[in-house]
PDB file of N, CA and C in Angstrom:
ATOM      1  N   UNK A   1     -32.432  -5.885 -20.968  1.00  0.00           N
ATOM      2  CA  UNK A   1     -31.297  -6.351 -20.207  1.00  0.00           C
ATOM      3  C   UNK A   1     -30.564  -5.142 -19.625  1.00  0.00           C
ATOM      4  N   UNK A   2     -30.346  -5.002 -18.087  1.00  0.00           N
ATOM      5  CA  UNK A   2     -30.019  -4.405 -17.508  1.00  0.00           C
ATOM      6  C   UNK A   2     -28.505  -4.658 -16.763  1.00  0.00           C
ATOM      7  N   UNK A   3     -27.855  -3.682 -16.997  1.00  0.00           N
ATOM      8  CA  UNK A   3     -26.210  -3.981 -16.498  1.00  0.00           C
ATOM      9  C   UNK A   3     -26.420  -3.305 -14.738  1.00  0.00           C
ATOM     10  N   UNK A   4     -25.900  -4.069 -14.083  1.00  0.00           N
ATOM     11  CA  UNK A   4     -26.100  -4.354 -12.139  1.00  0.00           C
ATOM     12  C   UNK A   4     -24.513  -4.599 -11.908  1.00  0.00           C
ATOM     13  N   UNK A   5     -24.202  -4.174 -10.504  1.00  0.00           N
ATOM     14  CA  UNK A   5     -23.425  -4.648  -9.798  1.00  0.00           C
ATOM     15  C   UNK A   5     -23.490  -5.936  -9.051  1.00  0.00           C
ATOM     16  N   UNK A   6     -22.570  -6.560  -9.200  1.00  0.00           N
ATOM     17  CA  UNK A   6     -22.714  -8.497  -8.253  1.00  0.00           C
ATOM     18  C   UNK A   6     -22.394  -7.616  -6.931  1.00  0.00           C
ATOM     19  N   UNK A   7     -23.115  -8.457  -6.160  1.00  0.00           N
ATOM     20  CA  UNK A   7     -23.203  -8.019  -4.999  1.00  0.00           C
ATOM     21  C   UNK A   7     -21.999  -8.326  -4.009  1.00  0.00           C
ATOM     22  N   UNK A   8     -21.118  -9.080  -4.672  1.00  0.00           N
ATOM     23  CA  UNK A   8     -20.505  -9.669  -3.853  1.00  0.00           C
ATOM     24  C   UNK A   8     -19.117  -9.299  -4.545  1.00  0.00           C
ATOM     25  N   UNK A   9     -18.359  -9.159  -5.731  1.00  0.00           N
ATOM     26  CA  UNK A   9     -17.113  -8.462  -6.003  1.00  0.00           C
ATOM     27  C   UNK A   9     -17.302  -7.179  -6.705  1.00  0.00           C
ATOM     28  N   UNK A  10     -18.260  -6.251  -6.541  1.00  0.00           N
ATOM     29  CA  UNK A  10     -18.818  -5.319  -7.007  1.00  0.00           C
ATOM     30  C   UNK A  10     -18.576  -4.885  -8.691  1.00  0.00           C
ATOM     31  N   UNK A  11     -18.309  -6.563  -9.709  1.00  0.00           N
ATOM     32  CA  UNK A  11     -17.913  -5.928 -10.541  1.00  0.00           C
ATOM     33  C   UNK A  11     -19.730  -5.958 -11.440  1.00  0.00           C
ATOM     34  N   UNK A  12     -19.357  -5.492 -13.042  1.00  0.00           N
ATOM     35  CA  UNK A  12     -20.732  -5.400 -13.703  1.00  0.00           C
ATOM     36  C   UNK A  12     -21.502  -6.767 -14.442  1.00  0.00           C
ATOM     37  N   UNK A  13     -22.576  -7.009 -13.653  1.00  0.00           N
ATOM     38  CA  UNK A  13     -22.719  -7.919 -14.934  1.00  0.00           C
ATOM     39  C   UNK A  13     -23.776  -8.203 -15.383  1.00  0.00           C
ATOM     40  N   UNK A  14     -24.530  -8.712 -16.208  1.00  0.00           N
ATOM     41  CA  UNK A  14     -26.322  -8.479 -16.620  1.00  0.00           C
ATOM     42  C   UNK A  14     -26.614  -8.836 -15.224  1.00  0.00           C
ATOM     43  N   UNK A  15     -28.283  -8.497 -15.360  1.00  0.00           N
ATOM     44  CA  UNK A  15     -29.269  -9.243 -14.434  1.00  0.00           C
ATOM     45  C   UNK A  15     -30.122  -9.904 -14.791  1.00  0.00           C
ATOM     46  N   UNK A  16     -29.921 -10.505 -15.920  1.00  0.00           N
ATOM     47  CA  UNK A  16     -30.155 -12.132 -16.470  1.00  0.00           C
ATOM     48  C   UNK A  16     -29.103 -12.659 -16.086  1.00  0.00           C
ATOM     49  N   UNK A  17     -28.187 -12.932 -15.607  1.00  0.00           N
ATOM     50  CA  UNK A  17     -27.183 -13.023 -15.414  1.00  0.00           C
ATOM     51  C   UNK A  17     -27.228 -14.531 -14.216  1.00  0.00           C
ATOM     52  N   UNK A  18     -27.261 -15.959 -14.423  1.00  0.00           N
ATOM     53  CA  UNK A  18     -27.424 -16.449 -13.163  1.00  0.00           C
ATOM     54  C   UNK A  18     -26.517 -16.734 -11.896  1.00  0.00           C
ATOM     55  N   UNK A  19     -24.925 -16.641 -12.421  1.00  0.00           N
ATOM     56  CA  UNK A  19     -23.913 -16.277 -11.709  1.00  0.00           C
ATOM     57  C   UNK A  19     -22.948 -15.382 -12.385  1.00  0.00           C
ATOM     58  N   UNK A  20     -22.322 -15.202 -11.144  1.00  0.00           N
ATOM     59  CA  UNK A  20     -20.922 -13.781 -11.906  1.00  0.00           C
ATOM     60  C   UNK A  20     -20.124 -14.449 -12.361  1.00  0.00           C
ATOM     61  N   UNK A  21     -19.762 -13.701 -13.926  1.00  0.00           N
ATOM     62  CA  UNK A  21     -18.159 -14.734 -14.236  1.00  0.00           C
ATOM     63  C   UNK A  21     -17.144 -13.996 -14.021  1.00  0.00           C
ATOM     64  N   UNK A  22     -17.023 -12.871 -13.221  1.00  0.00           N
ATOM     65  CA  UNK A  22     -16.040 -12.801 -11.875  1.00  0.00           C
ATOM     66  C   UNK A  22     -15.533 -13.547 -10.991  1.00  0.00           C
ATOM     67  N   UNK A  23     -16.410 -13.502  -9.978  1.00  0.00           N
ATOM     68  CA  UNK A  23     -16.067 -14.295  -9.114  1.00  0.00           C
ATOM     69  C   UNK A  23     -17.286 -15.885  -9.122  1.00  0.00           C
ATOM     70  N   UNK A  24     -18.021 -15.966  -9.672  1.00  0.00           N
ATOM     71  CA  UNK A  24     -18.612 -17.213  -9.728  1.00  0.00           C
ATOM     72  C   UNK A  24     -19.687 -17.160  -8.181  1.00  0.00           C
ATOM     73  N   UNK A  25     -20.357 -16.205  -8.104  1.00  0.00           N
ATOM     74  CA  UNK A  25     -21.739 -16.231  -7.352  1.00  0.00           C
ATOM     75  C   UNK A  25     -22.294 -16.618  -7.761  1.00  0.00           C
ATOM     76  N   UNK A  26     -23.432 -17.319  -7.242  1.00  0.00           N
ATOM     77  CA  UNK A  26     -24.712 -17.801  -7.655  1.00  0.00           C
ATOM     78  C   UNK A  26     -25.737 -16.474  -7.692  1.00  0.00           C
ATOM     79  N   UNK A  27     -26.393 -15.685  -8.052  1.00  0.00           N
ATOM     80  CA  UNK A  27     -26.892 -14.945  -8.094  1.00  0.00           C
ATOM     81  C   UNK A  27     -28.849 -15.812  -8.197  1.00  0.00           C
ATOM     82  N   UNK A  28     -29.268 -16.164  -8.680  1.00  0.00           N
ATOM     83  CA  UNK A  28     -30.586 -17.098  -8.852  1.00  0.00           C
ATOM     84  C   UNK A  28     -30.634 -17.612  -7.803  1.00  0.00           C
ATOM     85  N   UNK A  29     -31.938 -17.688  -6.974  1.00  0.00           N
ATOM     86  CA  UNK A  29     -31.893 -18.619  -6.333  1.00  0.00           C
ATOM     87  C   UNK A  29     -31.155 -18.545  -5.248  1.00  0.00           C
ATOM     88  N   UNK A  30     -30.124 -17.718  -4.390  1.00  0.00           N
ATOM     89  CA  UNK A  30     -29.246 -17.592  -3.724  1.00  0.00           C
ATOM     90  C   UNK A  30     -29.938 -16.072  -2.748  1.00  0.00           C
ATOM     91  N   UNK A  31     -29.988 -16.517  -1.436  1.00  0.00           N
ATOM     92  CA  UNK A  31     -30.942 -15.842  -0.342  1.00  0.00           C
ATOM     93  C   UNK A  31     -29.714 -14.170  -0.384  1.00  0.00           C
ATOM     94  N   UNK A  32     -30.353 -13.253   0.164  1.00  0.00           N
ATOM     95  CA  UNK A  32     -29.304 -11.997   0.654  1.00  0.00           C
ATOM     96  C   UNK A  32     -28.501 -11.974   1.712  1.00  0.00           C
ATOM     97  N   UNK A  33     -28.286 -13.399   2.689  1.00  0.00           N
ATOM     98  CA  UNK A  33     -27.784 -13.493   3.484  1.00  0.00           C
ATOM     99  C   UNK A  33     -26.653 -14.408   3.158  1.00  0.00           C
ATOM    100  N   UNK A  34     -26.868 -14.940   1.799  1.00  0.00           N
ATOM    101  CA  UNK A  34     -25.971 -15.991   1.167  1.00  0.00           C
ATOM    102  C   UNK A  34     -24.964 -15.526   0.451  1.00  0.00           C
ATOM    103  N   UNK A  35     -25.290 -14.070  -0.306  1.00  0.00           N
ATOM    104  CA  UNK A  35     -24.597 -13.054  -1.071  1.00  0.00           C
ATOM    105  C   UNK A  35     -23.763 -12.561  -0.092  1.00  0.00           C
ATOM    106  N   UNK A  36     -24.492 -12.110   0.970  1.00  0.00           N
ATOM    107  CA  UNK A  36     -23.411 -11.393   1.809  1.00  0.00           C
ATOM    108  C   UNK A  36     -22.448 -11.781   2.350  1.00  0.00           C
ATOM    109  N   UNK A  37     -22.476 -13.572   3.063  1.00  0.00           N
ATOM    110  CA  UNK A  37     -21.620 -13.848   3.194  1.00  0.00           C
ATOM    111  C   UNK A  37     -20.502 -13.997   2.875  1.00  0.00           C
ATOM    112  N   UNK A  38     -20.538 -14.432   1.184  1.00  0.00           N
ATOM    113  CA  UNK A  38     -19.544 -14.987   0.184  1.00  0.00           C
ATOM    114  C   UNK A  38     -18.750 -13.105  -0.197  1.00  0.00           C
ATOM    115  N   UNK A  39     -19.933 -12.401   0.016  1.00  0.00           N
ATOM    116  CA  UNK A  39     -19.203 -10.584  -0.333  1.00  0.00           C
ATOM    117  C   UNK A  39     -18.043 -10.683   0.945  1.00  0.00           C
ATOM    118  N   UNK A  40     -18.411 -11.025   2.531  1.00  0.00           N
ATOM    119  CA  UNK A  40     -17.486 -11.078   3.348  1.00  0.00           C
ATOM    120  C   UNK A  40     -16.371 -11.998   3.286  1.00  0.00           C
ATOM    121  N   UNK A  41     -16.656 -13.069   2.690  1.00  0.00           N
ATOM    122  CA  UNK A  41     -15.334 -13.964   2.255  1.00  0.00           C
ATOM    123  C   UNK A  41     -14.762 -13.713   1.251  1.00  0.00           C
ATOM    124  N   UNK A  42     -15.164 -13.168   0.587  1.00  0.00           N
ATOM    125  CA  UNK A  42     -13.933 -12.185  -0.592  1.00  0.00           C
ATOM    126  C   UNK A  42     -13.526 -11.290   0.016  1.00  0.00           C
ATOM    127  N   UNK A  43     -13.859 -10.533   1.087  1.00  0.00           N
ATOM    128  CA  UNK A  43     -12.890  -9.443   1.493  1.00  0.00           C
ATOM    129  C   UNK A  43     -12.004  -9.585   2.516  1.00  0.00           C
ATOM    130  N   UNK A  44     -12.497 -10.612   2.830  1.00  0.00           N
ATOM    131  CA  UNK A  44     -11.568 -11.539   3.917  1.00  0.00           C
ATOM    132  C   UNK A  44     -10.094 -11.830   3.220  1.00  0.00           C
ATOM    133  N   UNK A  45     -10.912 -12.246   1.913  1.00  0.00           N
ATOM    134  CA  UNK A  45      -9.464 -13.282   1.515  1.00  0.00           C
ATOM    135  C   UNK A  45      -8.216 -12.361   0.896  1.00  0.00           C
ATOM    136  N   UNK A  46      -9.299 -10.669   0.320  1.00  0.00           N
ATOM    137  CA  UNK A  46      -8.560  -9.996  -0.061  1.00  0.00           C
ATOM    138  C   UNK A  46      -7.258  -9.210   0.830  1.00  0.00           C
ATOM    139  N   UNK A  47      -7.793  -8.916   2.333  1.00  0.00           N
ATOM    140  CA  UNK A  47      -6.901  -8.748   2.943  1.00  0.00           C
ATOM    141  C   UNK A  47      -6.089  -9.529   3.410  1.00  0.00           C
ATOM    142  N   UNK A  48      -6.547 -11.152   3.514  1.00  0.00           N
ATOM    143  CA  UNK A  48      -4.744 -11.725   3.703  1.00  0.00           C
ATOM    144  C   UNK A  48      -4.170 -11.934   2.424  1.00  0.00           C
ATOM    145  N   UNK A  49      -4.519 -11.974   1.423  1.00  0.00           N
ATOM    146  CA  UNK A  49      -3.438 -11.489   0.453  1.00  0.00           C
ATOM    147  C   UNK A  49      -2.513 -10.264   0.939  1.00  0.00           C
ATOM    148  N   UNK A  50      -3.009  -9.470   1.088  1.00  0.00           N
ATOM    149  CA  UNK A  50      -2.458  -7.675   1.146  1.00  0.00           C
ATOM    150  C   UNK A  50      -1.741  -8.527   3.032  1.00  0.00           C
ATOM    151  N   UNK A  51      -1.993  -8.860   3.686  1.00  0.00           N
ATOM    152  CA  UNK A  51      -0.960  -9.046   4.891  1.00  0.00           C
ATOM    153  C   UNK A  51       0.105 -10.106   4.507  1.00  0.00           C
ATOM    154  N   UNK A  52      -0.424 -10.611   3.458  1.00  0.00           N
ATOM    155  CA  UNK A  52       0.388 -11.677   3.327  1.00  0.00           C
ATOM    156  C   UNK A  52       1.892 -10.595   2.589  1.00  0.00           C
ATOM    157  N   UNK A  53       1.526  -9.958   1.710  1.00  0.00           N
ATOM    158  CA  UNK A  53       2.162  -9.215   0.747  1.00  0.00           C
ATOM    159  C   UNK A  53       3.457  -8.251   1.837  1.00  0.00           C
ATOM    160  N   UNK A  54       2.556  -8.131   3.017  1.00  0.00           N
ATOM    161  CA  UNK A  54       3.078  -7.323   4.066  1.00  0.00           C
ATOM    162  C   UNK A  54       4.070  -8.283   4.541  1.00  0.00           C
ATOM    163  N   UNK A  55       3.894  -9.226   4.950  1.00  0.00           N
ATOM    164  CA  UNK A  55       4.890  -9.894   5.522  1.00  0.00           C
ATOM    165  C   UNK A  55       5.817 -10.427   4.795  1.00  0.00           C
ATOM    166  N   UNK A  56       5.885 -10.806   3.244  1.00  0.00           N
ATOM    167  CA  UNK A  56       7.081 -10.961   2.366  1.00  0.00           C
ATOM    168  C   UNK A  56       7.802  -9.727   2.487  1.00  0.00           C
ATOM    169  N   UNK A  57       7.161  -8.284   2.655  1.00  0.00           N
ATOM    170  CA  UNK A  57       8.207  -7.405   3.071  1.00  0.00           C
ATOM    171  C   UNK A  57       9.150  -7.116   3.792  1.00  0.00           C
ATOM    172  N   UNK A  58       8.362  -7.574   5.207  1.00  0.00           N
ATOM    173  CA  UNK A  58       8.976  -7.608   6.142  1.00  0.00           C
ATOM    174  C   UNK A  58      10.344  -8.271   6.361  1.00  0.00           C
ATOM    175  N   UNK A  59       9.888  -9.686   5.943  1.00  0.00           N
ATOM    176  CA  UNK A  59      11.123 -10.690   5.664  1.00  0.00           C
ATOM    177  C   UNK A  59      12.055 -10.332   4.871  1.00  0.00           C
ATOM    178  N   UNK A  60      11.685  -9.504   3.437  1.00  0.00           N
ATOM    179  CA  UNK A  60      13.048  -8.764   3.047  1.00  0.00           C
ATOM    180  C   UNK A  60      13.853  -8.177   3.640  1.00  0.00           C
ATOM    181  N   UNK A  61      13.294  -7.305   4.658  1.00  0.00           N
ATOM    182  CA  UNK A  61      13.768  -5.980   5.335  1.00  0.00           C
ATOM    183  C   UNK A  61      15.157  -6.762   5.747  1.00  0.00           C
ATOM    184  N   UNK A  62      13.891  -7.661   6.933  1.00  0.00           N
ATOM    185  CA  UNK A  62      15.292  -8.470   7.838  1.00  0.00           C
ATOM    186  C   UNK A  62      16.338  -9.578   7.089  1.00  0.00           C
ATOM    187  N   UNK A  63      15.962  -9.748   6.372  1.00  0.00           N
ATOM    188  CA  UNK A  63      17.014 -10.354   5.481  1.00  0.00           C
ATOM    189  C   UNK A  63      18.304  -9.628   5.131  1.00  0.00           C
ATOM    190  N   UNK A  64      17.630  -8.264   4.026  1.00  0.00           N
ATOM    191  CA  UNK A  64      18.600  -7.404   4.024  1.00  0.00           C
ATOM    192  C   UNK A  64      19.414  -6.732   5.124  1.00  0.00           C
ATOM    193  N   UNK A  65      18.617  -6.713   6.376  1.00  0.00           N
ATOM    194  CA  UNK A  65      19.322  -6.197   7.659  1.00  0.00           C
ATOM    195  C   UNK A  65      20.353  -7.234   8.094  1.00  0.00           C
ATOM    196  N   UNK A  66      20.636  -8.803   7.595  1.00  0.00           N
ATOM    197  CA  UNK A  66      21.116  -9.338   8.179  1.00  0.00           C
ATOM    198  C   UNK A  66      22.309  -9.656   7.461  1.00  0.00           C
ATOM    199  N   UNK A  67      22.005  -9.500   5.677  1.00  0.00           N
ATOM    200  CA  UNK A  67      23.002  -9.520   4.682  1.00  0.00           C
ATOM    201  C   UNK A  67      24.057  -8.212   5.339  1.00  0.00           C
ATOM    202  N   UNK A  68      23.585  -7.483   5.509  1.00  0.00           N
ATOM    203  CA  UNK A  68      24.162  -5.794   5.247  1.00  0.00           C
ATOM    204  C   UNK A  68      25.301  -5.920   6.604  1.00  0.00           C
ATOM    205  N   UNK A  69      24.878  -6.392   7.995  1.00  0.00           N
ATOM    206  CA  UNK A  69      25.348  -6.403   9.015  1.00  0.00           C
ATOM    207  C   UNK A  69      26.390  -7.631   9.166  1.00  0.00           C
ATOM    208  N   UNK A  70      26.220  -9.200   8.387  1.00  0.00           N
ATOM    209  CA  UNK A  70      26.906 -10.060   8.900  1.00  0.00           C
ATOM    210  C   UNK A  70      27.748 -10.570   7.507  1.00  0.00           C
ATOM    211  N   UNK A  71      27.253  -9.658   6.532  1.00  0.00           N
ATOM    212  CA  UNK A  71      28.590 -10.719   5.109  1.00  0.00           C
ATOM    213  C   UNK A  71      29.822  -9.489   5.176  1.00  0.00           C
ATOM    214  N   UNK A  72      30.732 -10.125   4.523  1.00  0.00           N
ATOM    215  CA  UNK A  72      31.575  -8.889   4.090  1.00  0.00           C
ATOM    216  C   UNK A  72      31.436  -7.261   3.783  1.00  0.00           C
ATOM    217  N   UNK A  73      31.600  -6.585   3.876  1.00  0.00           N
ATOM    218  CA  UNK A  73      31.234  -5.574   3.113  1.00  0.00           C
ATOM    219  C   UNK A  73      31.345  -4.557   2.215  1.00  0.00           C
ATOM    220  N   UNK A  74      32.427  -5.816   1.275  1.00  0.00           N
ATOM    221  CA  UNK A  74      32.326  -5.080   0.041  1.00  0.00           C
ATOM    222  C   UNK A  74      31.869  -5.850  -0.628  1.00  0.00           C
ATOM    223  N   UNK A  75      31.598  -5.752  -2.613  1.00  0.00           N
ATOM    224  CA  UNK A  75      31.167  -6.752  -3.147  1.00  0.00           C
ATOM    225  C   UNK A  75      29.989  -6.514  -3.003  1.00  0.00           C
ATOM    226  N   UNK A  76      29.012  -7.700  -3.751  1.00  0.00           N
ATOM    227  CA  UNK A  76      27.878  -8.167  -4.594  1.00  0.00           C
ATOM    228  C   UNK A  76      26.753  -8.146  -3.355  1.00  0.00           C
ATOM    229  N   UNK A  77      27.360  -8.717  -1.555  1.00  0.00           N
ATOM    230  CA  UNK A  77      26.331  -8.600  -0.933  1.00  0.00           C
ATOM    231  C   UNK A  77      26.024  -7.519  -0.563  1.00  0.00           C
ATOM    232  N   UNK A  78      27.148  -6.445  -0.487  1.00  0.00           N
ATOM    233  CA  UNK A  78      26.186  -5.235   0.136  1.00  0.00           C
ATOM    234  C   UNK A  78      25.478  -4.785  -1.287  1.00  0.00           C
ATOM    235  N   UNK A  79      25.429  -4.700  -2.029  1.00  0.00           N
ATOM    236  CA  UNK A  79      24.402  -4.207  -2.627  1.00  0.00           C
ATOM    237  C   UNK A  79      22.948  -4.849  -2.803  1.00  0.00           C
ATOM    238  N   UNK A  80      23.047  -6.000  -2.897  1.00  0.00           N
ATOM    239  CA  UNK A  80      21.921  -7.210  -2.337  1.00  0.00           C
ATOM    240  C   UNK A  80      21.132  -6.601  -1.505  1.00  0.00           C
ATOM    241  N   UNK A  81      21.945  -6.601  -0.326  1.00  0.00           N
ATOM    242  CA  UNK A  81      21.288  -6.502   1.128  1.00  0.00           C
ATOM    243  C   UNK A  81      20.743  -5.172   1.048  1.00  0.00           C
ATOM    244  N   UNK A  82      21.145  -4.025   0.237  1.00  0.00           N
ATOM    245  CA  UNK A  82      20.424  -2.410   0.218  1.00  0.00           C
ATOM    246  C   UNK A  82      19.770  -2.625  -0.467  1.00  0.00           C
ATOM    247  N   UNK A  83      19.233  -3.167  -1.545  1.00  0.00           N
ATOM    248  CA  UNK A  83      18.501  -3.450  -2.402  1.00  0.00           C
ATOM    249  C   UNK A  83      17.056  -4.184  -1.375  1.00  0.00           C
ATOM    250  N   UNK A  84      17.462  -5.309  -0.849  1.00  0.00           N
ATOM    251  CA  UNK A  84      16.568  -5.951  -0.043  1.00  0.00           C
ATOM    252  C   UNK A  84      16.099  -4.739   1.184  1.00  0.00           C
ATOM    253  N   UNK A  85      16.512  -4.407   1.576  1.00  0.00           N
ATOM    254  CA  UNK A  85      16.141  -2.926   2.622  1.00  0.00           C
ATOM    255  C   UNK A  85      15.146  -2.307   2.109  1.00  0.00           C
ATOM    256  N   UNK A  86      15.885  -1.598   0.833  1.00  0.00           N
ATOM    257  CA  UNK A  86      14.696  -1.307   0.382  1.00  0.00           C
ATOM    258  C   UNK A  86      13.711  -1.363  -0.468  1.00  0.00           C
ATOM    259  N   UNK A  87      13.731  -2.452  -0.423  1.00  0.00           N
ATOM    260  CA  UNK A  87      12.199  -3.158  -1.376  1.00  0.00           C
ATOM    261  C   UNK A  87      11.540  -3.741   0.322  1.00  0.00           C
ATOM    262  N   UNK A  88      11.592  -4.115   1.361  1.00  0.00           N
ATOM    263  CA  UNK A  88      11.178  -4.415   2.212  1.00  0.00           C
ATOM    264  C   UNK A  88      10.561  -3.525   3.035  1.00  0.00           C
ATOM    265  N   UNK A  89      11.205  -2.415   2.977  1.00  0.00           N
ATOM    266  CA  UNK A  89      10.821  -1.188   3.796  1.00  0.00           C
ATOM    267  C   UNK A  89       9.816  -0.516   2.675  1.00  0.00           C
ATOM    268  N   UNK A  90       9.977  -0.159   1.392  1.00  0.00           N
ATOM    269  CA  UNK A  90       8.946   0.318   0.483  1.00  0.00           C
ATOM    270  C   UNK A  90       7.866  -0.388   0.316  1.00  0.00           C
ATOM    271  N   UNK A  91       7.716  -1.948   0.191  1.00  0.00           N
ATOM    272  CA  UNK A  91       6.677  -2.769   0.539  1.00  0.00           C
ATOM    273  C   UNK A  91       5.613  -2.729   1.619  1.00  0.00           C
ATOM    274  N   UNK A  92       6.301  -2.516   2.850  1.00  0.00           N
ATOM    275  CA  UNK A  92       5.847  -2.431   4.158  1.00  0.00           C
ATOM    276  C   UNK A  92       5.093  -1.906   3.948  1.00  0.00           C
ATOM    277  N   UNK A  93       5.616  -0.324   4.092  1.00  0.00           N
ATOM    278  CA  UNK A  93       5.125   0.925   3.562  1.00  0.00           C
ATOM    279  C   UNK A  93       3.687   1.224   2.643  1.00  0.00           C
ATOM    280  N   UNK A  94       3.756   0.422   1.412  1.00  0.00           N
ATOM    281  CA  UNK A  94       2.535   0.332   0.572  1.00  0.00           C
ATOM    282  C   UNK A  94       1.691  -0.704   0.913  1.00  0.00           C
ATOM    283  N   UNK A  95       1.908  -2.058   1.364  1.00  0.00           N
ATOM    284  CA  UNK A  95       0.892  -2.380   2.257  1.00  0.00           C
ATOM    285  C   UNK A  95       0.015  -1.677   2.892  1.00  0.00           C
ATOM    286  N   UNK A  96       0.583  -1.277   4.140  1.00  0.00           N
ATOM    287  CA  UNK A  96       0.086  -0.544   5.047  1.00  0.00           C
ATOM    288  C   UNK A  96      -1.237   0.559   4.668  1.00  0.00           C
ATOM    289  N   UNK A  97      -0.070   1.308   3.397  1.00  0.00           N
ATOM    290  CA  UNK A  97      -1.240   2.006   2.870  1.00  0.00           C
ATOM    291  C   UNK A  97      -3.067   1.674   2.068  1.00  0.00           C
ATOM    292  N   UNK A  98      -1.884   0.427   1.566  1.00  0.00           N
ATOM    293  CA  UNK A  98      -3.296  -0.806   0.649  1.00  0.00           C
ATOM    294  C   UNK A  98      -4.592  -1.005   1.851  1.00  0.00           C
ATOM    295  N   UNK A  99      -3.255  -1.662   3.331  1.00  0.00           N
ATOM    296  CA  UNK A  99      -4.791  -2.108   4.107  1.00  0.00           C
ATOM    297  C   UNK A  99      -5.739  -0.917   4.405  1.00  0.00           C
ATOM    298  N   UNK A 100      -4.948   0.038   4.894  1.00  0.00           N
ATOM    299  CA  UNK A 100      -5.622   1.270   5.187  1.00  0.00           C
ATOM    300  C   UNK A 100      -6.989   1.949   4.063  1.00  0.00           C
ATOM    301  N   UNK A 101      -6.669   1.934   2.889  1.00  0.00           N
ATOM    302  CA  UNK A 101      -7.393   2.286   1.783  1.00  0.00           C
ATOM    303  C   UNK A 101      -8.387   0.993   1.774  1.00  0.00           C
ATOM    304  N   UNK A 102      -8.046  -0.017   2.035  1.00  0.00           N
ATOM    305  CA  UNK A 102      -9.230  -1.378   1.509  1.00  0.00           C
ATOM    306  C   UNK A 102     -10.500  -0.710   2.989  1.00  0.00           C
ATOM    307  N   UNK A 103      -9.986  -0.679   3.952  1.00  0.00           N
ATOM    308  CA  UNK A 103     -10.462  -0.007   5.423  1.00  0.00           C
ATOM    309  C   UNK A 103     -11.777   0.898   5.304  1.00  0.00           C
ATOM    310  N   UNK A 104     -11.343   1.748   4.498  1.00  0.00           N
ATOM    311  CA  UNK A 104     -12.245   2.531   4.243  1.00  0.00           C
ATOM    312  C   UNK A 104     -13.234   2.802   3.038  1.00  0.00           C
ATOM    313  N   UNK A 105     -13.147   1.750   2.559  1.00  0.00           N
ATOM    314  CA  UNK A 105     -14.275   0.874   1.318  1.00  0.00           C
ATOM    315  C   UNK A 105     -15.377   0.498   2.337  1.00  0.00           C
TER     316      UNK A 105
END
């Protein structure tokens, strides 16, 4: 018994193995054009997670841009709203970097 990479979430798993209990490939029986696809729909799905992740940032940002500019400004919201700034803007930020790094896999 030999330990292999699944072809499709690159994690380890025998090659007796008839599907991954990763991600649940069929490995048996399942053509190389069938693997590959399901490898491209996991990486598909992985990056709209990671845009998705991007755009809850975003929406902080402007949230906080809108707390910061239109409530009072003293008190509980301005600190809210800097808080939301920057978790929105640091989010962005590491996204960006995430998609960039998944990019070059």
């Amino acid at each position: 018994m030999a330990i292999i990479r699944c072809i499709v979430c690159s994690k380890r798993i025998s090659n007796k193995a008839e599907t991954c209990m990763h991600c649940g490939a069929i490995m048996k029986g399942s053509s190389e054009e069938q693997l590959e696809r399901a490898a491209h729909l996991q990486k598909l799905k992985k990056n709209r997670r990671i845009q998705s992740f991007s755009f809850l940032a975003i929406l902080a940002f402007v949230l906080g841009f809108f707390l910061y500019y239109f409530k009072p400004s003293d008190g509980i919201w301005r600190q809210v709203s800097i808080y939301l700034l920057a978790i929105g803007f640091i989010g962005y930020i590491v996204s960006r970097a995430w998609i960039l790094y998944n990019k070059k896999k």
